[in-house]
N, C-alpha and C. Protein backbone atom coordinates (compact mmCIF):
# COMPACT_ATOMS: atom_id res chain seq x y z
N UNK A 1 110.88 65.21 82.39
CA UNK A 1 110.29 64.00 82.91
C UNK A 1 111.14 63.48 84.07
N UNK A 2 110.40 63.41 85.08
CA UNK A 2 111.33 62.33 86.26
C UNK A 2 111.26 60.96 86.24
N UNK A 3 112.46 60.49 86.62
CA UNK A 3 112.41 59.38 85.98
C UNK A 3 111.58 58.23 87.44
N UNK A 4 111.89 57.24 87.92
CA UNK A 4 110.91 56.56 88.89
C UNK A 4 112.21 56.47 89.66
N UNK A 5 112.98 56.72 89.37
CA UNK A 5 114.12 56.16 91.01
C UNK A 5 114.11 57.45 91.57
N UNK A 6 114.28 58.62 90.66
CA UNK A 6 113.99 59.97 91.26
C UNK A 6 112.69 60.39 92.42
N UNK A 7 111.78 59.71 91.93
CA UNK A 7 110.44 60.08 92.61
C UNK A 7 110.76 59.20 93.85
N UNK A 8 111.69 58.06 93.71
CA UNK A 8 111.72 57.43 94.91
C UNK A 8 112.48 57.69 96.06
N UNK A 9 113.63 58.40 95.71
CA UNK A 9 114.36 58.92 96.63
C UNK A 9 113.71 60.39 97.37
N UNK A 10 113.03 60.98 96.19
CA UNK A 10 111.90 62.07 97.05
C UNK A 10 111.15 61.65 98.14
N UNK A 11 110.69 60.68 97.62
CA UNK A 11 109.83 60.08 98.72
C UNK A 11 110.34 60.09 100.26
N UNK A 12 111.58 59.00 99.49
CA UNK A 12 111.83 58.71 100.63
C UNK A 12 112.47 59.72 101.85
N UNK A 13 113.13 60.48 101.00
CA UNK A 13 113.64 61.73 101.91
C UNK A 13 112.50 62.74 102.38
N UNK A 14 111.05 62.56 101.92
CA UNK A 14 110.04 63.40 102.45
C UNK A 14 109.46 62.74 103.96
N UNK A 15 109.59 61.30 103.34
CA UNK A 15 109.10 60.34 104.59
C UNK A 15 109.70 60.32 106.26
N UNK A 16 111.09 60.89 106.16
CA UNK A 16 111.69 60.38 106.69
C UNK A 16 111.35 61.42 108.19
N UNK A 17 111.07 60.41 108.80
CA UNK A 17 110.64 60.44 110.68
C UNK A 17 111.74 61.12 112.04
N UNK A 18 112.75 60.17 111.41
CA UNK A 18 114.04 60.48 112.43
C UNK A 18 114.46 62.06 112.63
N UNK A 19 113.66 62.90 113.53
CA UNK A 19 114.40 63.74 114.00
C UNK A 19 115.33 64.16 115.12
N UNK A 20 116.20 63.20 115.20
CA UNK A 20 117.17 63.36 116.23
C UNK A 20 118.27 64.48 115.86
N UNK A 21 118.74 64.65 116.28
CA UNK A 21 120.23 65.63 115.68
C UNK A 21 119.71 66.63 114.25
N UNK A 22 118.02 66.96 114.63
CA UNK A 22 117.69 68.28 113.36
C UNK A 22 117.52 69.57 114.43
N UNK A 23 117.75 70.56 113.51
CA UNK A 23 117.94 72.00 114.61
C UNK A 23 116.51 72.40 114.41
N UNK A 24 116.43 73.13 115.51
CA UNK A 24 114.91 73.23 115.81
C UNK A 24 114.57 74.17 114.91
N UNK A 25 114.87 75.04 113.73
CA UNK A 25 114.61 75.57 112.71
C UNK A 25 114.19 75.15 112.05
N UNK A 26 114.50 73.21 111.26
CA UNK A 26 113.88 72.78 110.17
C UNK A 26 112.96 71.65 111.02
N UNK A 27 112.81 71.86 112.60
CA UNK A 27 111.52 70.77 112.98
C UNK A 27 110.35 71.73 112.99
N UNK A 28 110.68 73.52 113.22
CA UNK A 28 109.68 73.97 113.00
C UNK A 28 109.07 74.17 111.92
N UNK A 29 110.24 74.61 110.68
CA UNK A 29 109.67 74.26 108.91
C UNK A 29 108.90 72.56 108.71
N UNK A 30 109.28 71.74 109.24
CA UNK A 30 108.57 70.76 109.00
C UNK A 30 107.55 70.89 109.66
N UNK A 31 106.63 71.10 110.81
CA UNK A 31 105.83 71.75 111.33
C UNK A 31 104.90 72.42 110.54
N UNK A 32 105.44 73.50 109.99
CA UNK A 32 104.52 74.46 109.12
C UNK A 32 104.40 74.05 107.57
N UNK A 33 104.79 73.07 106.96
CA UNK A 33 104.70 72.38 105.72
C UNK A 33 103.66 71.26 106.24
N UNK A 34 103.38 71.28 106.75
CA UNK A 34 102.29 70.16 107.19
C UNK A 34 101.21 70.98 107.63
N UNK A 35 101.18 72.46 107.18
CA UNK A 35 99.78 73.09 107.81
C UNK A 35 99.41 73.42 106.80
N UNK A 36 97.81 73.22 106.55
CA UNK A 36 96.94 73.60 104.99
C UNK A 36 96.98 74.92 105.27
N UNK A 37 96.87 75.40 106.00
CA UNK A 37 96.57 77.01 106.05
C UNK A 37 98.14 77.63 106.04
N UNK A 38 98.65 77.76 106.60
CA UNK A 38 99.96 77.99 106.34
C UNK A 38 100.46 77.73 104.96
N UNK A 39 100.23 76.84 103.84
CA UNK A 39 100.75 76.57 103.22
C UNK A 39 99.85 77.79 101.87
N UNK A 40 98.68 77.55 102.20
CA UNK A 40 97.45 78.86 101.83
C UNK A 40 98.19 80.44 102.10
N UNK A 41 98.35 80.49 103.05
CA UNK A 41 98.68 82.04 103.69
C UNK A 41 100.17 82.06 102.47
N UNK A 42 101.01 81.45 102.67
CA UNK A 42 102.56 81.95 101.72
C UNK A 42 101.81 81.52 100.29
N UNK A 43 101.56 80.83 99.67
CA UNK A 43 101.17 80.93 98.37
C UNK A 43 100.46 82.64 98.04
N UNK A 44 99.28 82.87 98.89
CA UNK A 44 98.59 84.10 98.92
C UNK A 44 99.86 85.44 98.94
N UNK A 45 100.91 85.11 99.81
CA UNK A 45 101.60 86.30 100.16
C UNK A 45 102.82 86.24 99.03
N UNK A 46 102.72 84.98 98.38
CA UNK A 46 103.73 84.80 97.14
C UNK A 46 102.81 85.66 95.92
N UNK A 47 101.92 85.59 95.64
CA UNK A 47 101.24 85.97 94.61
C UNK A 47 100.78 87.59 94.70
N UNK A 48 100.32 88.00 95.98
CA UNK A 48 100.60 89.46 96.32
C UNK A 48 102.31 90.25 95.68
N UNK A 49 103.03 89.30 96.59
CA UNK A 49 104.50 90.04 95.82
C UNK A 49 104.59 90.54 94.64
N UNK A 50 104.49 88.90 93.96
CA UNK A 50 104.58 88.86 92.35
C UNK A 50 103.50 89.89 91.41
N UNK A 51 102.30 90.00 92.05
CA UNK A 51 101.59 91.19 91.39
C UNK A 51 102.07 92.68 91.63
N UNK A 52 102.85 93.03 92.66
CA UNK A 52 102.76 94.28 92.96
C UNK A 52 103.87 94.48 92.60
N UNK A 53 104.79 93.88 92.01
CA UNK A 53 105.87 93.90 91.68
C UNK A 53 105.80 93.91 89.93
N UNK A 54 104.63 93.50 89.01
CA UNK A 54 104.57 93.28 88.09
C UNK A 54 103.84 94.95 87.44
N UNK A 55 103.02 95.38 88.76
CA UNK A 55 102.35 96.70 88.43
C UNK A 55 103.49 97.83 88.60
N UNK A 56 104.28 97.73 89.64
CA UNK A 56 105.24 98.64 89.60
C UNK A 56 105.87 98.56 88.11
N UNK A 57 106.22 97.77 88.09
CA UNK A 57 107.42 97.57 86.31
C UNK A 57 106.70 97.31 85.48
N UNK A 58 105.48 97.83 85.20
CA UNK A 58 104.49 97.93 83.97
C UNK A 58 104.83 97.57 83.13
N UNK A 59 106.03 99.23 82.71
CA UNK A 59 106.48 99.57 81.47
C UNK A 59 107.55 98.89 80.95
N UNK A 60 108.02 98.39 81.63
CA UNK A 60 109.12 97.32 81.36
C UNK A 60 108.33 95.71 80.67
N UNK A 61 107.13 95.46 81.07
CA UNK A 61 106.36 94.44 80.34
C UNK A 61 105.72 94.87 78.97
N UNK A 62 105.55 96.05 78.54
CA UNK A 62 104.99 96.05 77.40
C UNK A 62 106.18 95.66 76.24
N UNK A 63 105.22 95.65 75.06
CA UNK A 63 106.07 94.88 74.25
C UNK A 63 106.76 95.96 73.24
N UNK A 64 108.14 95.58 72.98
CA UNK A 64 108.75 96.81 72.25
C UNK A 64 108.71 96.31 70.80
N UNK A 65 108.73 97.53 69.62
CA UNK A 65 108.81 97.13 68.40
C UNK A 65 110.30 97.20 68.02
């Protein structure tokens, strides 16, 4: 459970506008976290991984007696 001062400091650190002195690496990640499709495309390419990675190591998921 989070507690409410937690959710508030999220906030507030999500909110926050001032990009002066940020390297142009996390103005472009902030950039692309603000795109629906972008955010679509890596979920999609997260879940590709995780499957093809789950079919390779099959045998390692079945259940042993």
């Amino acid at each position: 459970m989070i507690s409410e001062s937690s959710k508030l400091t999220a906030t507030m650190v999500l909110e926050r506008t001032d990009d002066v002195g940020l390297s142009p690496r996390i103005l472009e990640l902030r950039r692309k976290i603000r795109n629906a499709e972008y955010i679509d495309s890596a979920i999609q390419r997260i879940a590709q991984v995780i499957s093809n990675r789950l079919i390779e190591n099959s045998d390692e998921l079945k259940l042993r007696d």
